[in-house]
N, C-alpha and C. Protein backbone atom coordinates (compact mmCIF):
# COMPACT_ATOMS: atom_id res chain seq x y z
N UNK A 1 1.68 22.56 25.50
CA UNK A 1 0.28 22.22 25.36
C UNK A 1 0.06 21.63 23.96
N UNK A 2 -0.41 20.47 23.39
CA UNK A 2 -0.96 19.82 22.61
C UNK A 2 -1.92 20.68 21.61
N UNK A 3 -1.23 20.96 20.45
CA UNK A 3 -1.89 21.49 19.17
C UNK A 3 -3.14 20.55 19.18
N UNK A 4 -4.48 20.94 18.69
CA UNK A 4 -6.07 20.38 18.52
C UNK A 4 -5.17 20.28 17.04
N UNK A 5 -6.29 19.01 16.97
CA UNK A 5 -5.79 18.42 15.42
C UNK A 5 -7.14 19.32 14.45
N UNK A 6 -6.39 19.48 13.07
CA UNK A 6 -6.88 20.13 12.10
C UNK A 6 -8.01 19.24 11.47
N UNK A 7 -9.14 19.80 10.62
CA UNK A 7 -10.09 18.40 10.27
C UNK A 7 -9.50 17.94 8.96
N UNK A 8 -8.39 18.76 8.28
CA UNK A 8 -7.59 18.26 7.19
C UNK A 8 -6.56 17.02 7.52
N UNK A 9 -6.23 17.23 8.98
CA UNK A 9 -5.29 16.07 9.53
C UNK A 9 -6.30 14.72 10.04
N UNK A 10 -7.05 15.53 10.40
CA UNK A 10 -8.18 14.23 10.87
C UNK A 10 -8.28 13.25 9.88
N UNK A 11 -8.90 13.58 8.76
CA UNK A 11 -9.44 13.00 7.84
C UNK A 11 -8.27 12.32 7.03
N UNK A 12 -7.20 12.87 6.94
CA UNK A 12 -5.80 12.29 6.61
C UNK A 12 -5.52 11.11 7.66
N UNK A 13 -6.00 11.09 8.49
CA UNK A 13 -5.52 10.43 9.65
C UNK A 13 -6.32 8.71 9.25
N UNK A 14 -7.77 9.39 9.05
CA UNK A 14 -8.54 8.24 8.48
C UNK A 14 -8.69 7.57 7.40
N UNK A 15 -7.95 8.26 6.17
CA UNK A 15 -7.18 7.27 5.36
C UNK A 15 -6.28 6.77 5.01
N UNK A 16 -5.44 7.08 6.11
CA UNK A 16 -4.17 6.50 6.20
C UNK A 16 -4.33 5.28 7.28
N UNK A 17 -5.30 5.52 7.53
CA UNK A 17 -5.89 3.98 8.84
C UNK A 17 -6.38 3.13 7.77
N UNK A 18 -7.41 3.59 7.20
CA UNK A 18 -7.96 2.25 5.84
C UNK A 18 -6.68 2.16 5.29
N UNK A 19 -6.13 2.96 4.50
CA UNK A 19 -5.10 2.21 3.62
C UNK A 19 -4.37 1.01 4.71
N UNK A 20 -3.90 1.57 5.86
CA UNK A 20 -2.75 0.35 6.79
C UNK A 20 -4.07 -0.56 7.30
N UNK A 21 -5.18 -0.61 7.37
CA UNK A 21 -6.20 -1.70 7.45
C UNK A 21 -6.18 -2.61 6.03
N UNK A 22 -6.58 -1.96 5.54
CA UNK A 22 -6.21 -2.59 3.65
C UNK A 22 -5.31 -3.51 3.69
N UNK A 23 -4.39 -3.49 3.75
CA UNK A 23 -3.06 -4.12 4.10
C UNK A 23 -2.63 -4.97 5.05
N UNK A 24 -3.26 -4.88 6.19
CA UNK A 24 -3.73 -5.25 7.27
C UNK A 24 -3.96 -7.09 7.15
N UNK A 25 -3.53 -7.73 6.30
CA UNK A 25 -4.46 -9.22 5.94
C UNK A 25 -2.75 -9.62 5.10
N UNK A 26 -2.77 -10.71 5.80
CA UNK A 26 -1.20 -11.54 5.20
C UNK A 26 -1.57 -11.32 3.30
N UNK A 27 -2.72 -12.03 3.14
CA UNK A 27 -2.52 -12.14 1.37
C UNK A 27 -2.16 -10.97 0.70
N UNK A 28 -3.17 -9.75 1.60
CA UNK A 28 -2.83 -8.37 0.75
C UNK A 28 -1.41 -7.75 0.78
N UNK A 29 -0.88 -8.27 1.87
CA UNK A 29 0.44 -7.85 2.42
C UNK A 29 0.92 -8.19 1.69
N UNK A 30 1.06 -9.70 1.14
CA UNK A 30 1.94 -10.76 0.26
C UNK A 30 1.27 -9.95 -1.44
N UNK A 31 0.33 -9.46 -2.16
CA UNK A 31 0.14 -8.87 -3.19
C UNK A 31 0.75 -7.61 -3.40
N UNK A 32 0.46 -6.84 -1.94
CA UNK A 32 1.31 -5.47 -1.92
C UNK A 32 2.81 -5.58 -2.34
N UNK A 33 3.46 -6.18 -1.59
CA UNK A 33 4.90 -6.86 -2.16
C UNK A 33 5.43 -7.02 -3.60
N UNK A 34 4.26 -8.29 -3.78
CA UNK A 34 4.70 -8.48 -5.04
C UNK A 34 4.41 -7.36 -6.28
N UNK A 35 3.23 -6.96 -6.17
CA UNK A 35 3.30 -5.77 -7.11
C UNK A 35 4.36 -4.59 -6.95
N UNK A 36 4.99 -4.55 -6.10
CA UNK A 36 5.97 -3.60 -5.75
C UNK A 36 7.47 -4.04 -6.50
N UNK A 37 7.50 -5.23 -6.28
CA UNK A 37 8.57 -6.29 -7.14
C UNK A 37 8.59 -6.23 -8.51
N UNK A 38 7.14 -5.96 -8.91
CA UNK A 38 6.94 -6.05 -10.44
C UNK A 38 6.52 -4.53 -10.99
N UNK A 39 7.24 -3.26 -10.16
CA UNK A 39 6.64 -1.92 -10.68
C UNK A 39 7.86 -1.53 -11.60
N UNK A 40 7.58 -0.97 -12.33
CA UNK A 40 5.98 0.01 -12.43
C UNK A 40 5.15 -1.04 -13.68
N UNK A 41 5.55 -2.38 -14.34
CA UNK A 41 4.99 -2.85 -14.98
C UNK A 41 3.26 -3.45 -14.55
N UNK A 42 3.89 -3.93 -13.11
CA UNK A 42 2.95 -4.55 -12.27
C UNK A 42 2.59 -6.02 -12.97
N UNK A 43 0.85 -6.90 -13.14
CA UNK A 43 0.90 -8.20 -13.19
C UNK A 43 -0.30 -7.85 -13.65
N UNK A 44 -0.60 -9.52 -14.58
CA UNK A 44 -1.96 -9.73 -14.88
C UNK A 44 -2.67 -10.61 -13.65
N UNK A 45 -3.65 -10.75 -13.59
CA UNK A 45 -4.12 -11.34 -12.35
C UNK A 45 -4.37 -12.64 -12.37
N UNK A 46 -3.97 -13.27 -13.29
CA UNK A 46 -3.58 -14.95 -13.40
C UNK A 46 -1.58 -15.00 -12.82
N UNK A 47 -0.93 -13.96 -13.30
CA UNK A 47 0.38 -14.30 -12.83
C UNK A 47 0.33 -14.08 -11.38
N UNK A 48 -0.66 -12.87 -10.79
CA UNK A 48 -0.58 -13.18 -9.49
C UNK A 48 -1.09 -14.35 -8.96
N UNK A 49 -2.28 -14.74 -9.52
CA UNK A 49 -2.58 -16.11 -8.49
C UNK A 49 -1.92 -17.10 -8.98
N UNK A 50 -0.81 -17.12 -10.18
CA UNK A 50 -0.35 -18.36 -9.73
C UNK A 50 1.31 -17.90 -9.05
N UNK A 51 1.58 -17.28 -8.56
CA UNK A 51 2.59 -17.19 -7.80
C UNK A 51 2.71 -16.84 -6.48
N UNK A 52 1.48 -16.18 -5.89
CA UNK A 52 0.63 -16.58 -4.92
C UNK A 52 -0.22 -17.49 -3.95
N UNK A 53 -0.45 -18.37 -5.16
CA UNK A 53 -1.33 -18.76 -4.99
C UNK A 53 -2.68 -19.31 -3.94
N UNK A 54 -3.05 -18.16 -4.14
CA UNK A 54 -4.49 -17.46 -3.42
C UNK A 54 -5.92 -18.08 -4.81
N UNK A 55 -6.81 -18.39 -4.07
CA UNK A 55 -8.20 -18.69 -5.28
C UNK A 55 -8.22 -17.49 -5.62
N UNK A 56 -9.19 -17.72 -7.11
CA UNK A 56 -9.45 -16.74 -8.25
C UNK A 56 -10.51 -15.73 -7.17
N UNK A 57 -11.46 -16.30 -6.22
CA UNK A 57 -12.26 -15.52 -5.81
C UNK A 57 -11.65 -14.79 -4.87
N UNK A 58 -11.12 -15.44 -4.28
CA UNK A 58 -10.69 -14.91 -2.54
C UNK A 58 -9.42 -13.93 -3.07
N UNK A 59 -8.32 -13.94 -4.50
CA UNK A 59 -7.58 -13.00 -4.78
C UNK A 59 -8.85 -11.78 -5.28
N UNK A 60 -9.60 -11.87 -6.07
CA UNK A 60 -10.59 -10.58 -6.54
C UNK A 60 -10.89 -9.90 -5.45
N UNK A 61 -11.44 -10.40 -4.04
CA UNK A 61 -12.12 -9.82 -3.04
C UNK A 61 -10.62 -9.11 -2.44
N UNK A 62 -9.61 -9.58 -2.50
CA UNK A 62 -8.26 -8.92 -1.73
C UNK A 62 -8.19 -7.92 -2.74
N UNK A 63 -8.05 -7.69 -4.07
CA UNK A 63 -7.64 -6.84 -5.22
C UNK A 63 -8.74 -5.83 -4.98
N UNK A 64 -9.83 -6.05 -4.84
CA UNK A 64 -11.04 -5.05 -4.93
C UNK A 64 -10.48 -3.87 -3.63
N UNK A 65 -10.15 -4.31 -2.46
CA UNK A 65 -10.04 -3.98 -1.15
C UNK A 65 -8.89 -3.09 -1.42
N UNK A 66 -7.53 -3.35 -2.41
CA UNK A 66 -6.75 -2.73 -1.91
C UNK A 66 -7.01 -1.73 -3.03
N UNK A 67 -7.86 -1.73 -4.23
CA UNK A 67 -8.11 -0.70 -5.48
C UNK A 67 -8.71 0.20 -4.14
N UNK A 68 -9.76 -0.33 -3.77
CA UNK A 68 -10.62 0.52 -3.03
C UNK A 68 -10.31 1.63 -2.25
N UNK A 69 -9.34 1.36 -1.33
CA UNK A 69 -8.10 2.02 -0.50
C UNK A 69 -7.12 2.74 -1.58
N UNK A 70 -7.08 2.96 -2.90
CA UNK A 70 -6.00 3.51 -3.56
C UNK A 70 -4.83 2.95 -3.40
N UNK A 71 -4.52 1.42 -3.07
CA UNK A 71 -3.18 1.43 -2.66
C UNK A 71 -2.82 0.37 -4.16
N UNK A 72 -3.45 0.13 -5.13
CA UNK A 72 -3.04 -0.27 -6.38
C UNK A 72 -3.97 0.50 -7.66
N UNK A 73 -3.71 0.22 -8.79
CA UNK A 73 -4.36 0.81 -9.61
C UNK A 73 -4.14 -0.50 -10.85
N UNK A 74 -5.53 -0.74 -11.30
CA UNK A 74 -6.23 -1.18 -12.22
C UNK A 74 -6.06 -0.83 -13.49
N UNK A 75 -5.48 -1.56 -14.34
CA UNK A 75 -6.11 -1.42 -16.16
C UNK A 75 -6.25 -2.80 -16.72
N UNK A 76 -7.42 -2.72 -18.27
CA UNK A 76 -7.65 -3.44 -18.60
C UNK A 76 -6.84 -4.19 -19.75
N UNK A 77 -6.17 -4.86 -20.24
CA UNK A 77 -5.70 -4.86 -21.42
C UNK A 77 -6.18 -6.45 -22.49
N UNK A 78 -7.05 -5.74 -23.16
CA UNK A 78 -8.00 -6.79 -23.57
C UNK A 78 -8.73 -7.56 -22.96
N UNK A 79 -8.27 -8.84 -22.64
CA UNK A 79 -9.63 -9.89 -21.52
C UNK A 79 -8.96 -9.62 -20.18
N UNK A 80 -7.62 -8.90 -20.14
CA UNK A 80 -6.86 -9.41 -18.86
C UNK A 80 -7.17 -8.27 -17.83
N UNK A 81 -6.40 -7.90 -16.81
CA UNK A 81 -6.75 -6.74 -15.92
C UNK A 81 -5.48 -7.00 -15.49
N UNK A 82 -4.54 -5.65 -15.42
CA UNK A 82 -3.32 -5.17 -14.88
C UNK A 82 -3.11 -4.71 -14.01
N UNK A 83 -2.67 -5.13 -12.50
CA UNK A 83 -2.30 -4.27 -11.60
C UNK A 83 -1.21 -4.12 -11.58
N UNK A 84 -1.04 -2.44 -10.75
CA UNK A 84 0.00 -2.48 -10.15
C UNK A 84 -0.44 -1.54 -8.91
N UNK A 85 1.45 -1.59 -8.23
CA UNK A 85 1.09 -0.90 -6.67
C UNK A 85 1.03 0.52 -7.09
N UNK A 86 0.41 1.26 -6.49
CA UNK A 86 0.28 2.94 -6.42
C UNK A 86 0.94 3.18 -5.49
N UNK A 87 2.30 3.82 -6.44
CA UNK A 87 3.70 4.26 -5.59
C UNK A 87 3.41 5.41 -4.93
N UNK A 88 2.74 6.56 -5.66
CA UNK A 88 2.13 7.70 -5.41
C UNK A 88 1.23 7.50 -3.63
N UNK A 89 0.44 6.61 -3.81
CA UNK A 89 0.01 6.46 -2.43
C UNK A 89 0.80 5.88 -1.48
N UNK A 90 1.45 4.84 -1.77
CA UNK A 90 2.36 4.67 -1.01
C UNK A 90 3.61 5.28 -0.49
N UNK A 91 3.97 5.82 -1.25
CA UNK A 91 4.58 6.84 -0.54
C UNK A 91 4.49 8.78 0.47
N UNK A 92 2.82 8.68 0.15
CA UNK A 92 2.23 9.63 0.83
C UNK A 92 1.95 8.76 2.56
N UNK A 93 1.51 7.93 2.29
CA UNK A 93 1.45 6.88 3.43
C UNK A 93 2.87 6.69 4.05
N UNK A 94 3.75 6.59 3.53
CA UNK A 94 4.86 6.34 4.22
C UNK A 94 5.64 8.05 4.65
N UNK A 95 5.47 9.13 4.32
CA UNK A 95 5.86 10.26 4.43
C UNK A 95 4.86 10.64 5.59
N UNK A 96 3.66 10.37 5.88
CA UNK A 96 3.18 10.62 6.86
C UNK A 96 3.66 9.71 8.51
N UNK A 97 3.61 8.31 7.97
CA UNK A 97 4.40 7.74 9.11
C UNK A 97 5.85 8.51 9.45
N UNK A 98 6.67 8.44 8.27
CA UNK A 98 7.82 9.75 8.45
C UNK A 98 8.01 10.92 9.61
N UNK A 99 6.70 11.30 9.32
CA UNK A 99 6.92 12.73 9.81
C UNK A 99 7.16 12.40 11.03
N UNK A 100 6.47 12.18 11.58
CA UNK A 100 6.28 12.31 13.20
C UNK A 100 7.28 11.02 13.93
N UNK A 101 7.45 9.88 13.45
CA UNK A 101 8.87 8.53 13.51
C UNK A 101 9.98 9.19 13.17
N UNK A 102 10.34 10.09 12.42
CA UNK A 102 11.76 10.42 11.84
C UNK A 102 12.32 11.75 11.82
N UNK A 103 11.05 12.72 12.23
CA UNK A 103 11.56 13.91 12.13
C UNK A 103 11.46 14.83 13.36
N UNK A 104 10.06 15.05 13.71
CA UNK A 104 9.79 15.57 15.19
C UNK A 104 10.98 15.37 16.22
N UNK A 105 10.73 14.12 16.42
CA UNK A 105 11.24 13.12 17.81
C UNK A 105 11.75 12.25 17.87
N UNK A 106 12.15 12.36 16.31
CA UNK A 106 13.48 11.01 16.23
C UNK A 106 13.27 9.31 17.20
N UNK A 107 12.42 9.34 16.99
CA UNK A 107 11.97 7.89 17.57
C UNK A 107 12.72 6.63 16.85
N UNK A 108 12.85 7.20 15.73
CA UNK A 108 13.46 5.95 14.70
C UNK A 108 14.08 7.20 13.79
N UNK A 109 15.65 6.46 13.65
CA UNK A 109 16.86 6.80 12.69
C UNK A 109 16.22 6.81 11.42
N UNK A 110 16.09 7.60 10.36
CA UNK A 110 15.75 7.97 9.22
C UNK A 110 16.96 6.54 7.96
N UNK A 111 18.38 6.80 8.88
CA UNK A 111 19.50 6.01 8.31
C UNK A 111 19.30 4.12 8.83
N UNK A 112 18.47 4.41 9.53
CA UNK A 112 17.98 2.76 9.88
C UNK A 112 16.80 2.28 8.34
N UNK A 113 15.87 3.28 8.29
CA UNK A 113 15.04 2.66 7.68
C UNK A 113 15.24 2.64 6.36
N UNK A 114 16.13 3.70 6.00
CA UNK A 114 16.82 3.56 4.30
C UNK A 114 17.73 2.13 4.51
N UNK A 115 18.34 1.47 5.49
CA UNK A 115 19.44 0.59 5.30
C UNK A 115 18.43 -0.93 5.27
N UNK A 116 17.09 -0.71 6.38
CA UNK A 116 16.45 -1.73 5.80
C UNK A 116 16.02 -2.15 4.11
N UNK A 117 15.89 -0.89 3.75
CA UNK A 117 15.50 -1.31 2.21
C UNK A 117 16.57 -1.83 1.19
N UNK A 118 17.58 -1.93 1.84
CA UNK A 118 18.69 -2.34 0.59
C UNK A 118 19.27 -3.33 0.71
């Protein structure tokens, strides 16, 4: 019989949907990346748009979206603004996909998805 979900899992459930909505959009996908490429230093937000290259506006409205969601983190350093990816969330996000893909019910090899990363 099917455990009733907890309202601690619920609500886990629903920000782990915004964050993979967040993400959800090729550019943010393509920023998520690259800040991941450039951690833990991360980028000023002129090196992202020009290696991106996404407009100054349409990158702010993607950057706002994924601060928003916790899936990067913001600093200022003088005129500039520094992102980077929030490994910390991202990898709570990915330990939850985990659980139930890799451990329960073995749906997916744990040794598959470490071999994709390398």
């Amino acid at each position: 019989m099917p455990v009733a979900p907890s309202k601690k899992n619920t609500e886990n459930v629903a920000k782990y949907a915004d964050m993979l909505s967040a993400m959800g959009t090729e550019p943010r996908l393509r920023i998520m990346r690259l800040l991941l490429s450039a951690h833990p230093d991360g980028l000023v937000v002129g090196d992202i748009q020009s290696e991106l290259e996404i407009p100054n506006s349409t990158l702010s409205h993607h950057l706002e979206k994924l601060k928003n969601e916790d899936l990067v983190n913001v600093r200022r350093e003088s005129t500039f603004l520094r992102y980077t990816a929030n490994a910390e969330a991202l990898q709570e996000l990915l330990q939850f996909l985990y659980a139930e893909c890799c451990t329960r019910n073995k749906a997916v090899k744990p040794q598959n998805i470490v071999q994709l990363c390398r």
